[in-house]
Structure formats: structure tokens, C-alpha cells
C-alpha atoms as a PDB file:
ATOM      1  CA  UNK A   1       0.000   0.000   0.000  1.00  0.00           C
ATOM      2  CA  UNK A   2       1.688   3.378  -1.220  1.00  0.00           C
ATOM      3  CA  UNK A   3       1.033   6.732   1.203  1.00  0.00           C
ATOM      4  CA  UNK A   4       1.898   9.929  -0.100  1.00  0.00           C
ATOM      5  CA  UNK A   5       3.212  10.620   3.086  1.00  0.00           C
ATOM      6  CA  UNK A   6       0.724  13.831   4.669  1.00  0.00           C
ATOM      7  CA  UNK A   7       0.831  11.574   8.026  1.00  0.00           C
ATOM      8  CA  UNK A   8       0.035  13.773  10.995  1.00  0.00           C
ATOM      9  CA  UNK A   9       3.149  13.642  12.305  1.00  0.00           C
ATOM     10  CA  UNK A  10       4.952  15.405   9.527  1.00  0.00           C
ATOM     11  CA  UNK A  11       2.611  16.957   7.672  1.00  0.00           C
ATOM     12  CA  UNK A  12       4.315  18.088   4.183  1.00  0.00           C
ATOM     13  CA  UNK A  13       2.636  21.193   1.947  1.00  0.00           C
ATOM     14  CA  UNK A  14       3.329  21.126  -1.337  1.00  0.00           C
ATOM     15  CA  UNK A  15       3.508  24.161  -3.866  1.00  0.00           C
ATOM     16  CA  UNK A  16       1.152  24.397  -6.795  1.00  0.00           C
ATOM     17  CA  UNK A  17       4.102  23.744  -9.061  1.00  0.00           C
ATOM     18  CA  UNK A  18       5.663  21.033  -7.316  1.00  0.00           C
ATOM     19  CA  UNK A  19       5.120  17.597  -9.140  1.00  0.00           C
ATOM     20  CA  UNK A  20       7.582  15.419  -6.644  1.00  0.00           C
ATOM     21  CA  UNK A  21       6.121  13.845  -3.351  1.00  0.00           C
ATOM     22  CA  UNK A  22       7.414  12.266  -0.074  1.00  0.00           C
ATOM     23  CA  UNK A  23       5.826   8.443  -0.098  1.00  0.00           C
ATOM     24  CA  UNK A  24       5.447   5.880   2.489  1.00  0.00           C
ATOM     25  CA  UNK A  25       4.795   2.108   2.323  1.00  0.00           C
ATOM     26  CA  UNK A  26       2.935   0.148   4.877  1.00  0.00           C
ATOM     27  CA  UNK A  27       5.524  -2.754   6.407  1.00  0.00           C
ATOM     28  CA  UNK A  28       4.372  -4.691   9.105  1.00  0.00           C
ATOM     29  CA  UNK A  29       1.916  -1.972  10.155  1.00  0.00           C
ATOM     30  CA  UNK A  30       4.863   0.712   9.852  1.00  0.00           C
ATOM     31  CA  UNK A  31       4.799   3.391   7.691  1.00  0.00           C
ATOM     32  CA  UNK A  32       8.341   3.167   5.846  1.00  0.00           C
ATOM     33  CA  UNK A  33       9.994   6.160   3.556  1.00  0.00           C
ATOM     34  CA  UNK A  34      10.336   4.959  -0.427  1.00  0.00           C
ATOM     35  CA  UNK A  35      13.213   7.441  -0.240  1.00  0.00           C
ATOM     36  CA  UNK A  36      15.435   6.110   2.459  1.00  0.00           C
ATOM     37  CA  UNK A  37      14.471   2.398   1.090  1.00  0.00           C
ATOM     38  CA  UNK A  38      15.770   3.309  -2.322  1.00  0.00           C
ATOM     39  CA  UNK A  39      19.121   5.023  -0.916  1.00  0.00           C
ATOM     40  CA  UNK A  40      19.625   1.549   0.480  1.00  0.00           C
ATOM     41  CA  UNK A  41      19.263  -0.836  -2.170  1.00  0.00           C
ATOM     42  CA  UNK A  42      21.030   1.840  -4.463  1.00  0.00           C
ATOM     43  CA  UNK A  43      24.084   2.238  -2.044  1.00  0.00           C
ATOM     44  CA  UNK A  44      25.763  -0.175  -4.504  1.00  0.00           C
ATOM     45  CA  UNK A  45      24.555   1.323  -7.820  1.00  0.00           C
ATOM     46  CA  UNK A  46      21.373   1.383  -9.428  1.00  0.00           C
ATOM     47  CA  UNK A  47      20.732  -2.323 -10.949  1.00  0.00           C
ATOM     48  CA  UNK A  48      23.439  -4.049  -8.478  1.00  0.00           C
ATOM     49  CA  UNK A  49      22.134  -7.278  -7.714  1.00  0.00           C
ATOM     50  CA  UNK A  50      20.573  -7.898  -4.548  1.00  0.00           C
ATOM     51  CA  UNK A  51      17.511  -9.000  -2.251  1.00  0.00           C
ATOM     52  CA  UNK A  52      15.130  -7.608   0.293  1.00  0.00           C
ATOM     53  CA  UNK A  53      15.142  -9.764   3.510  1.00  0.00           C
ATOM     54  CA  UNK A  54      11.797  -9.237   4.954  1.00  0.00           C
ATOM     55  CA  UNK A  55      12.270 -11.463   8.004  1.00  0.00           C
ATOM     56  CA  UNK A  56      12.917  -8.763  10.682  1.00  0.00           C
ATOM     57  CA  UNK A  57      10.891  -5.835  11.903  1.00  0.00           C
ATOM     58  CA  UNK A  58      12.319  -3.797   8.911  1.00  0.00           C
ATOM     59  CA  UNK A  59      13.321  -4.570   5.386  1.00  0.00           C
ATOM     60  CA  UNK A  60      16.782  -4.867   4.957  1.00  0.00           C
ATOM     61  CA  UNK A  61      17.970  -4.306   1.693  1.00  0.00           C
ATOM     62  CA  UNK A  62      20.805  -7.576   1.247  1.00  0.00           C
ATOM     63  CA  UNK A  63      23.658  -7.397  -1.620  1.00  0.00           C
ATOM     64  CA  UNK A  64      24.188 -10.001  -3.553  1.00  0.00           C
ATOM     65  CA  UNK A  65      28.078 -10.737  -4.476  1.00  0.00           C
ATOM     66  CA  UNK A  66      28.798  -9.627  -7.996  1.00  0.00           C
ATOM     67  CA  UNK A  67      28.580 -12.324 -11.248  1.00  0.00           C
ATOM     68  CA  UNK A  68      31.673 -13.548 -11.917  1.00  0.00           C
ATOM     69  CA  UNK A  69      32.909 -12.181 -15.690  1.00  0.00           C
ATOM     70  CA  UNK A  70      34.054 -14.125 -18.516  1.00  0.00           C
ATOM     71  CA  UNK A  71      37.703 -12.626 -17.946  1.00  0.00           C
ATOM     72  CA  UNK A  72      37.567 -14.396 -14.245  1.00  0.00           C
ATOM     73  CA  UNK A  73      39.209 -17.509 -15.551  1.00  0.00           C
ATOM     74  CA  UNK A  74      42.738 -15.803 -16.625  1.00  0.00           C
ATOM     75  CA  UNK A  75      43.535 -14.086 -13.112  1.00  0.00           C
ATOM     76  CA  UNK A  76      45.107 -17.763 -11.915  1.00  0.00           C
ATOM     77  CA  UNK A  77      47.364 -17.949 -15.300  1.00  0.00           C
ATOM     78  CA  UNK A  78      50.979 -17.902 -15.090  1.00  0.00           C
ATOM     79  CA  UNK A  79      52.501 -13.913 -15.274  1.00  0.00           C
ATOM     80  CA  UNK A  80      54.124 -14.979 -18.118  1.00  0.00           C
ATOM     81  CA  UNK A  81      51.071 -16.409 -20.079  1.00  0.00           C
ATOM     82  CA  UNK A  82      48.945 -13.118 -19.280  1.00  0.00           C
ATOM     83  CA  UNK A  83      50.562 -11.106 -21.505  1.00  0.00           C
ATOM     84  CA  UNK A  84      49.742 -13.191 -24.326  1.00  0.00           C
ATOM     85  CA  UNK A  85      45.899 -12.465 -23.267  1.00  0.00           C
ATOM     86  CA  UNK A  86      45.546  -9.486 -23.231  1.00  0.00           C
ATOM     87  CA  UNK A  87      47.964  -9.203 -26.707  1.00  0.00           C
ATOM     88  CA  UNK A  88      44.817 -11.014 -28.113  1.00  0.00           C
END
């Protein structure tokens, strides 16, 4: 359930002109900020892999460890025979 955030608490007046809005989702009873949930899972970038763990009393936004890359499989080759490569 999406809130655009006018809670009592911290009531928030908007100008006539102003198109942008504070919003809220419901967890667990809780009204939650969209804002400070999406400067957590975007700490790593925008589009980094990870998960929300919902388990606890609030979501927790949970990284995933990066996919490994095609290049992976040359870091354990011989000094020598990474030149060659990379000359490719």
C-alpha cells in the first residue's frame, strides 16, 4: 500500500508547481519512507544485484556478491602467459 506521506506527524505542503512527493509504504503496520528504502538498495549502484530480507521488523535491503565475468578464468594464469591475453 503506497502513502503519499501527509501523516500527521509530519505533515508536508506542497507548492502548486511542485510535481515530486514524499511516499510511504505500509511494512508490518509501519509506515516506511520509499526514499530512504531506495538510498539503500542503491548504495551499490542502481541495478546491483541484490535482495530484500523481509524477516525482521524492517526490510533490509541484502547485496548479492557480484557475477563472476568471462575474464575471471585468466587471473590464476601464469605472469608470463597473461601477456599473451591481453595481446589477443
Amino acid at each position: 500500500m503506497l502513502d503519499e506521506g501527509n501523516t500527521p506527524v509530519f505533515p508536508v505542503i506542497y507548492p502548486a508547481n511542485e510535481p515530486r512527493r514524499v511516499w510511504d509504504v505500509v511494512f508490518k503496520g509501519e509506515a516506511l519512507n520509499v526514499g530512504m528504502l531506495l538510498s539503500m538498495k542503491y548504495a551499490n549502484g542502481v541495478g546491483a544485484p541484490g535482495h530484500w530480507d523481509t524477516s525482521g521488523s524492517d526490510p533490509v535491503w541484502v547485496s548479492d556478491p557480484p557475477a563472476p565475468t568471462r575474464h575471471r578464468r585468466y587471473a590464476s594464469a601464469p605472469p608470463h602467459a597473461r601477456s599473451q591475453f591481453v595481446a589477443q
